[in-house]
N, C-alpha and C. Protein backbone atom coordinates (compact mmCIF):
# COMPACT_ATOMS: atom_id res chain seq x y z
N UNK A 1 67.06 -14.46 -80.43
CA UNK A 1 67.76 -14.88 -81.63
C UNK A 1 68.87 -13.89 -81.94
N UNK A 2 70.17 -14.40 -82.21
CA UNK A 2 71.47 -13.44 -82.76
C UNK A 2 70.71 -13.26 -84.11
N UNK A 3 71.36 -11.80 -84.09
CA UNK A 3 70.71 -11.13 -85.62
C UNK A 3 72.53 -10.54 -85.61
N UNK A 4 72.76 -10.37 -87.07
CA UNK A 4 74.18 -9.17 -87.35
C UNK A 4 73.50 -8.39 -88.14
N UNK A 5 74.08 -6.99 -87.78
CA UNK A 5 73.77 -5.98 -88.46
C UNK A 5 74.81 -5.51 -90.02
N UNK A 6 73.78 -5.32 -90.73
CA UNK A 6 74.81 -5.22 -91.83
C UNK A 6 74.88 -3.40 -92.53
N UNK A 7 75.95 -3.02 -92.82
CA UNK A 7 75.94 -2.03 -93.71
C UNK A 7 76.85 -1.72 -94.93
N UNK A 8 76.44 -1.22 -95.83
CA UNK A 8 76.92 -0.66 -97.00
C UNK A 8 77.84 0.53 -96.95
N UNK A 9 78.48 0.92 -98.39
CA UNK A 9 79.23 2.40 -97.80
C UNK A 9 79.22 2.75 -99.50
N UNK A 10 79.22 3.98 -99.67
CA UNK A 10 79.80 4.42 -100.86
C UNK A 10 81.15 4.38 -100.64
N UNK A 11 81.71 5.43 -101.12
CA UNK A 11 83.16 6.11 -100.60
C UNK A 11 83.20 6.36 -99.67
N UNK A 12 82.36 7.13 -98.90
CA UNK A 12 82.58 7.41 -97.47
C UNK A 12 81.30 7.78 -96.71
N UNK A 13 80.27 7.20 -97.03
CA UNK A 13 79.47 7.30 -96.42
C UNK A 13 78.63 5.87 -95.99
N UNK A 14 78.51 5.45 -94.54
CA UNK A 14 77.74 4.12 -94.33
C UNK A 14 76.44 4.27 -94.36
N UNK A 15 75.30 3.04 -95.01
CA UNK A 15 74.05 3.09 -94.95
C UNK A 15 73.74 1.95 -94.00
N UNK A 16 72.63 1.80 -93.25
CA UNK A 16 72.23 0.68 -92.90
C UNK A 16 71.36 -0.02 -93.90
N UNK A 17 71.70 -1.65 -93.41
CA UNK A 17 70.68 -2.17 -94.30
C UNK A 17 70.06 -3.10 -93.36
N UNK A 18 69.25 -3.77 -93.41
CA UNK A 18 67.80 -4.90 -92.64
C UNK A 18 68.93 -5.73 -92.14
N UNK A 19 69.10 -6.12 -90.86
CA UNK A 19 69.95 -7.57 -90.33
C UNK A 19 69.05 -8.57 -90.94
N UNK A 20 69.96 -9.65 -90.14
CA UNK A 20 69.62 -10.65 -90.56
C UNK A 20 69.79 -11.65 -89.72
N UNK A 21 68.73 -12.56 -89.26
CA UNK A 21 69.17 -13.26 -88.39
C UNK A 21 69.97 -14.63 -88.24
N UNK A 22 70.62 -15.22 -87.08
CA UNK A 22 71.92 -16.10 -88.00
C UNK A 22 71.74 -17.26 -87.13
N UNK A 23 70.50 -17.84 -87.04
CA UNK A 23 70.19 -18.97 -87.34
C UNK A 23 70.87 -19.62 -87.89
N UNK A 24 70.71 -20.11 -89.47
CA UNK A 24 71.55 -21.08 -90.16
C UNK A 24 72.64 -20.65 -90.75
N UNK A 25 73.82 -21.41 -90.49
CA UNK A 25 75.15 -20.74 -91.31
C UNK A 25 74.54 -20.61 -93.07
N UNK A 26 73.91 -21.26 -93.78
CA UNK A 26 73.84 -21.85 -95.15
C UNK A 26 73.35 -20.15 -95.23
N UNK A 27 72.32 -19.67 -94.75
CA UNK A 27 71.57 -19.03 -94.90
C UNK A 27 72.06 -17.28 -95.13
N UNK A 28 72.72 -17.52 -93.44
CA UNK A 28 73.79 -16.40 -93.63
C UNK A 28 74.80 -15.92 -94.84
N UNK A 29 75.57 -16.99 -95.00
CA UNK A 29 76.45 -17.18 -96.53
C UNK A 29 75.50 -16.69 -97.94
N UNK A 30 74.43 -17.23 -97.73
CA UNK A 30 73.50 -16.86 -98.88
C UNK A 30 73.51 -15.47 -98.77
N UNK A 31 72.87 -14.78 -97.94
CA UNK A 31 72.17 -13.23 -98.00
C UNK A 31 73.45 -12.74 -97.56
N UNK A 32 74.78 -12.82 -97.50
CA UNK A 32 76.19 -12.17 -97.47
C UNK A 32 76.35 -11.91 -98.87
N UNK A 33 76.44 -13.12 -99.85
CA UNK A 33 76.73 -13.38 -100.81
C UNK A 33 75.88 -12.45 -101.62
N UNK A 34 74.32 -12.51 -101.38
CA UNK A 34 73.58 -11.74 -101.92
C UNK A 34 73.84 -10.13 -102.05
N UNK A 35 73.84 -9.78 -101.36
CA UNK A 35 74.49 -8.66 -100.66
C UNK A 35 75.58 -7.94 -101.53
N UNK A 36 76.56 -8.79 -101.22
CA UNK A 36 78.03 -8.62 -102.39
C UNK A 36 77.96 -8.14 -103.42
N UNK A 37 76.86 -9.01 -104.11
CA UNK A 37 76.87 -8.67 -105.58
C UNK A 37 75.57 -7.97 -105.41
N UNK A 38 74.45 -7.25 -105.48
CA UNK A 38 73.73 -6.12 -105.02
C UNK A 38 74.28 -4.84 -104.90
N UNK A 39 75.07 -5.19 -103.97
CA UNK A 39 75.60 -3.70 -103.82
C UNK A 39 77.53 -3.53 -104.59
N UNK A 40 77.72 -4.65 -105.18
CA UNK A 40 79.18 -4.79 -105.25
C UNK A 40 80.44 -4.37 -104.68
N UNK A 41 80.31 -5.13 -103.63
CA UNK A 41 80.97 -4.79 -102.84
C UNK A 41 82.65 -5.51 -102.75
N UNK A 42 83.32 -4.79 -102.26
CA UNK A 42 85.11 -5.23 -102.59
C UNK A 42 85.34 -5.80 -101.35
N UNK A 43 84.97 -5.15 -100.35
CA UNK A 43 85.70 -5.83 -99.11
C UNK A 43 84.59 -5.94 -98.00
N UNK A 44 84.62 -6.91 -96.88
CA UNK A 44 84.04 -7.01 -95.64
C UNK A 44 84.73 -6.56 -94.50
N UNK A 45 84.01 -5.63 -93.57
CA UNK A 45 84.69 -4.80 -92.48
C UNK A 45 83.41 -5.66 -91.23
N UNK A 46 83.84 -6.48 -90.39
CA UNK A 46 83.62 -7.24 -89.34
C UNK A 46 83.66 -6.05 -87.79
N UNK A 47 82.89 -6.17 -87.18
CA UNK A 47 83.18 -5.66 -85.88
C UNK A 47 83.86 -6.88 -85.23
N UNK A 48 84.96 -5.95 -84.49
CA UNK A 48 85.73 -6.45 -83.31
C UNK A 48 85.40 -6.84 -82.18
N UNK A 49 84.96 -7.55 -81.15
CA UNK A 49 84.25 -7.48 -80.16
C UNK A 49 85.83 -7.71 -78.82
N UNK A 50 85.83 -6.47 -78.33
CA UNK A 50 87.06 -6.38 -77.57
C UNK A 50 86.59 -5.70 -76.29
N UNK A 51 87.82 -6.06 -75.10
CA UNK A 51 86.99 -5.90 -73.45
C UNK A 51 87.57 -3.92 -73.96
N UNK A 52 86.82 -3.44 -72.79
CA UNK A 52 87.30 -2.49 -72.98
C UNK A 52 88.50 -1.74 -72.65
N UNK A 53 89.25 -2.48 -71.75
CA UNK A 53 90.93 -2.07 -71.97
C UNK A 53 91.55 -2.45 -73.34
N UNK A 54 90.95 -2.99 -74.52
CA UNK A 54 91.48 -3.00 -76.03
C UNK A 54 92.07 -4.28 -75.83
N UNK A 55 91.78 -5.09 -75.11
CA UNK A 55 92.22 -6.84 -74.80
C UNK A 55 91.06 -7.70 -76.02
N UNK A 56 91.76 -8.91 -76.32
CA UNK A 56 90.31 -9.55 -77.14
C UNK A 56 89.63 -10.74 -76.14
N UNK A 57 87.79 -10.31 -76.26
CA UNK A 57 86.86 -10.77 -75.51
C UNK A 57 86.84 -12.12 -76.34
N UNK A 58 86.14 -13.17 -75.28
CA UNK A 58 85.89 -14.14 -75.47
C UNK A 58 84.96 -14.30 -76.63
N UNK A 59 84.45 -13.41 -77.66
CA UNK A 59 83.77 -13.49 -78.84
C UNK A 59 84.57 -12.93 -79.83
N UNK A 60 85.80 -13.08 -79.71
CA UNK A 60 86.84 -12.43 -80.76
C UNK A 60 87.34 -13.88 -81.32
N UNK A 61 87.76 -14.74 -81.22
CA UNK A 61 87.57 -15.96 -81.85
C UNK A 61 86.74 -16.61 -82.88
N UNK A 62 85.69 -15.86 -82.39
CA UNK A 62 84.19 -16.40 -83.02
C UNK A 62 84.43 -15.64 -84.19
N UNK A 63 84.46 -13.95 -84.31
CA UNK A 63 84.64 -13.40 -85.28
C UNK A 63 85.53 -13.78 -86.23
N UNK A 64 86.76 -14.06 -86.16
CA UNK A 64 87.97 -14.24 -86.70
C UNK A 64 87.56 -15.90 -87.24
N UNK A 65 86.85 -16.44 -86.64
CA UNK A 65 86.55 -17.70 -87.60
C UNK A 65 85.62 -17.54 -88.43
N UNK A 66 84.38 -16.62 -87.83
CA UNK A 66 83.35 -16.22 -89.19
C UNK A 66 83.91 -15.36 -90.40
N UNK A 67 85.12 -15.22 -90.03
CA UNK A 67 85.64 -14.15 -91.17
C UNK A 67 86.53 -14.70 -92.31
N UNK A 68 87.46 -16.03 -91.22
CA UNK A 68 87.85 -17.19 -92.54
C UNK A 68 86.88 -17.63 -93.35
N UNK A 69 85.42 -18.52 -92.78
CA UNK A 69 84.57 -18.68 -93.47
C UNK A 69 84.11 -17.96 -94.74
N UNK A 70 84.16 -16.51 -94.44
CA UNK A 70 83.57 -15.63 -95.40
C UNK A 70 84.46 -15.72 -96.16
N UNK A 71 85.90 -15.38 -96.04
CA UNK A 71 86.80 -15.61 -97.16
C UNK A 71 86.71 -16.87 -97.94
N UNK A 72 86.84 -17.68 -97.31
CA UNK A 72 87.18 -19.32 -97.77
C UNK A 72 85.55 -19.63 -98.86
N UNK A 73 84.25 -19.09 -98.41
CA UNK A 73 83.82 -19.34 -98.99
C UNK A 73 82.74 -18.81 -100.33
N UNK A 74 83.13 -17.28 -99.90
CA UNK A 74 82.69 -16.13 -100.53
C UNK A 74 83.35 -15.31 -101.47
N UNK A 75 85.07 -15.53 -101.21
CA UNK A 75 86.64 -15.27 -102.00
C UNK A 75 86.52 -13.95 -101.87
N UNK A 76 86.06 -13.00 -100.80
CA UNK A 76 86.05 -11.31 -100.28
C UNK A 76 87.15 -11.40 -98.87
N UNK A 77 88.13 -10.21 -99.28
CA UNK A 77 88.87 -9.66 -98.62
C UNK A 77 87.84 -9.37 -96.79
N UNK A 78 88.48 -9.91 -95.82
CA UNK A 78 87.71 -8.98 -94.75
C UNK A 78 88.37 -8.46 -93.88
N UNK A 79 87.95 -7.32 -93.30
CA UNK A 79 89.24 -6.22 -92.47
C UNK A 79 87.92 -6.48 -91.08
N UNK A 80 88.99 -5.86 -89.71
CA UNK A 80 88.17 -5.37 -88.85
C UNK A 80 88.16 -4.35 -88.05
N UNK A 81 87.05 -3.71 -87.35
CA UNK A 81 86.81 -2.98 -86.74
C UNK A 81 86.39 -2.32 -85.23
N UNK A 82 87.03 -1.80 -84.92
CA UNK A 82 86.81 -2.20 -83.35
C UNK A 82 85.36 -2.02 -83.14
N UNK A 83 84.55 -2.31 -82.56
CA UNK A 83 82.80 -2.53 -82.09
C UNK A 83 82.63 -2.13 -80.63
N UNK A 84 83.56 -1.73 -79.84
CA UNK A 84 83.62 -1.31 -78.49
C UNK A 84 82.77 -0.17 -78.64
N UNK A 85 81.24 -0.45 -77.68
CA UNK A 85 80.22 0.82 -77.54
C UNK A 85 79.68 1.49 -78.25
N UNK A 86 79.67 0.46 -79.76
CA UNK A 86 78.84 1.15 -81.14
C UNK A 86 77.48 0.88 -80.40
N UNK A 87 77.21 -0.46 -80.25
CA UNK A 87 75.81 -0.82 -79.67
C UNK A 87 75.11 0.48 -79.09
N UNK A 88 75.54 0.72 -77.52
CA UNK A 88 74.99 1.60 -77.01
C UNK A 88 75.05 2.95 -78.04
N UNK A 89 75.60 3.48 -78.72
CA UNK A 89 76.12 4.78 -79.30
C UNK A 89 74.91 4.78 -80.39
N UNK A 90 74.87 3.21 -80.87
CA UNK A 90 73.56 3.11 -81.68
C UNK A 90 72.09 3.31 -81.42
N UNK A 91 72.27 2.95 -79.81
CA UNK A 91 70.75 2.70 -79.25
C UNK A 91 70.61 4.04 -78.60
N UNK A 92 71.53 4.98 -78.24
CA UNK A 92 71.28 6.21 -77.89
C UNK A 92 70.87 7.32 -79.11
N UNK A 93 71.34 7.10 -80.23
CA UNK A 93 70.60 7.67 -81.73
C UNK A 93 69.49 7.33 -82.26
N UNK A 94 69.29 5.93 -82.06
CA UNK A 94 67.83 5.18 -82.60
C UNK A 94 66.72 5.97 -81.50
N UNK A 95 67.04 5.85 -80.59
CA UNK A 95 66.07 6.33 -79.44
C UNK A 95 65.65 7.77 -79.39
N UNK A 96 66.31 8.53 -80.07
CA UNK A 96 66.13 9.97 -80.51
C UNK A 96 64.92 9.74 -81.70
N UNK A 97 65.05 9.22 -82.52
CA UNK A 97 64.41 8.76 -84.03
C UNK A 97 63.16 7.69 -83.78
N UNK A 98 63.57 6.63 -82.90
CA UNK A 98 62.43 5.88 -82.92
C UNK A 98 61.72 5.45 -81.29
N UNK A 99 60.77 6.20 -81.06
CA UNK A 99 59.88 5.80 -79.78
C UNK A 99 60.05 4.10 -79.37
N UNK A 100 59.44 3.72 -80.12
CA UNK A 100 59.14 2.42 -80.29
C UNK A 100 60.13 1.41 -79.99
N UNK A 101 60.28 0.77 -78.88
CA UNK A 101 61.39 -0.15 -78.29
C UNK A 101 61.36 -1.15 -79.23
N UNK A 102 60.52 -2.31 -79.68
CA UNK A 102 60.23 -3.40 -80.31
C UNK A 102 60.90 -2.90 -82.15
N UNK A 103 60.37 -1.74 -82.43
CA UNK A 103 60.88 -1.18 -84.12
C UNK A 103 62.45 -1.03 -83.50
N UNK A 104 62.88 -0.21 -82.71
CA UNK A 104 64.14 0.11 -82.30
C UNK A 104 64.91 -0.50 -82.27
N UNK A 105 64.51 -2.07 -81.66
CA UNK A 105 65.62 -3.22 -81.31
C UNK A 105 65.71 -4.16 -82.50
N UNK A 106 65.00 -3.90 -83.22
CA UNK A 106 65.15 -4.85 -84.52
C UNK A 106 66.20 -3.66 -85.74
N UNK A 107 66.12 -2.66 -85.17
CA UNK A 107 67.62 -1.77 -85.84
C UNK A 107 68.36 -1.78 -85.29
N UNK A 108 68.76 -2.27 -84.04
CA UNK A 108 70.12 -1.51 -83.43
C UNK A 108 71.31 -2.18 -84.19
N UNK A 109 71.20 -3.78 -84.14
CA UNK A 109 72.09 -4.05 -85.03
C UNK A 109 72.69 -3.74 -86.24
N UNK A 110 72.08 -3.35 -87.10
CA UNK A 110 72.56 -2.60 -88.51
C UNK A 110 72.80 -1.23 -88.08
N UNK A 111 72.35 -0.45 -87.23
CA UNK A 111 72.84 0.60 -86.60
C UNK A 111 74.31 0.74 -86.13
N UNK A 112 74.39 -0.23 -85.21
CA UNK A 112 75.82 -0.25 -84.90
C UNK A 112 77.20 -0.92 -86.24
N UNK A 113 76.23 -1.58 -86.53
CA UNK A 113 76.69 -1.80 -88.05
C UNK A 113 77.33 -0.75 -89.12
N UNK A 114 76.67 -0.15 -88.64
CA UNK A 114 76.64 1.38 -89.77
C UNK A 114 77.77 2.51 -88.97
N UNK A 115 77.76 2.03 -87.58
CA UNK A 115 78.67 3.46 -87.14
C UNK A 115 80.26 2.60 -87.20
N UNK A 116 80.06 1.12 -87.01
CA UNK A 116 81.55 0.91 -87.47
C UNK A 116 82.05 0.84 -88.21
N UNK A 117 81.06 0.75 -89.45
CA UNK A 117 82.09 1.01 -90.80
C UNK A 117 81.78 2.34 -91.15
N UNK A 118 81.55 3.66 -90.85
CA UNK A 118 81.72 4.92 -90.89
C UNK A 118 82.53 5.23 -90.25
N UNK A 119 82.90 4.47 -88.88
CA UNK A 119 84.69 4.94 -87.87
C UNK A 119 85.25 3.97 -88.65
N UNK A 120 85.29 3.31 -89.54
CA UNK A 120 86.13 2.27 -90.30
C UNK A 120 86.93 3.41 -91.68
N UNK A 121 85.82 3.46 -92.37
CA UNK A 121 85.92 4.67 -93.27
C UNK A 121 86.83 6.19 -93.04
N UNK A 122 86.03 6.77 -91.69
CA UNK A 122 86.60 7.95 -90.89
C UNK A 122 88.22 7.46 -91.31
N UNK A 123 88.61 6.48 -90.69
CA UNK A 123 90.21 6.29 -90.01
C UNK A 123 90.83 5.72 -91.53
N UNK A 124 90.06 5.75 -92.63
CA UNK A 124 90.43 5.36 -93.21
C UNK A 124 91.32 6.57 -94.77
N UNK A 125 90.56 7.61 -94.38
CA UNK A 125 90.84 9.20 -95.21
C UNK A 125 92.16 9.21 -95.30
């Protein structure tokens, strides 16, 4: 099952929070929405999914339409972020912290979640 990882930020610091899995669009929109106002949030920062010569991968489309959606139906600003090798960068930190493959893989997503909007933030000073 696709899960997205989600995270929060103060000013400049990212938290992870629980993914979520994206099964149903209705559902997704809901716990986005939820989210928003929870943590009140101003803007959405999307990972980029790009080859690694900085070309856009065949799931960069996908993003850029889940991101009209979010606008069109949520009325939040969304920016993006490049996502090139957060995954692994995530699963090489989780793996320090958590033994446990099965606990591990149900974080990596909000993990990598969390390091792109902290290099989102970073570039953002």
């Amino acid at each position: 099952k696709k899960r997205i990882g989600l995270a929060v930020s103060s000013t400049f610091i990212a938290t992870p929070l629980e993914s979520i899995l994206a099964d149903k669009p209705e559902d997704v929109f809901a716990k986005i929405s939820e989210i928003i106002k929870e943590h009140s949030v101003g803007k959405i920062v999307l990972g980029m999914p790009l080859n690694m010569d900085g070309t856009e991968s065949g799931m960069t489309k996908e993003v850029r339409s889940f991101a009209g959606e979010i606008e069109k139906r949520l009325q939040i600003k969304v920016d993006f972020a490049d996502e090139r090798l957060t995954s692994r960068d995530a699963q090489s930190k989780l793996a320090l912290s958590e033994k446990n493959w099965r606990k591990r893989k149900k974080k990596i997503d909000s993990a990598a979640a969390c390091l792109i909007l902290q290099n989102y933030l970073d570039r953002k000073k």
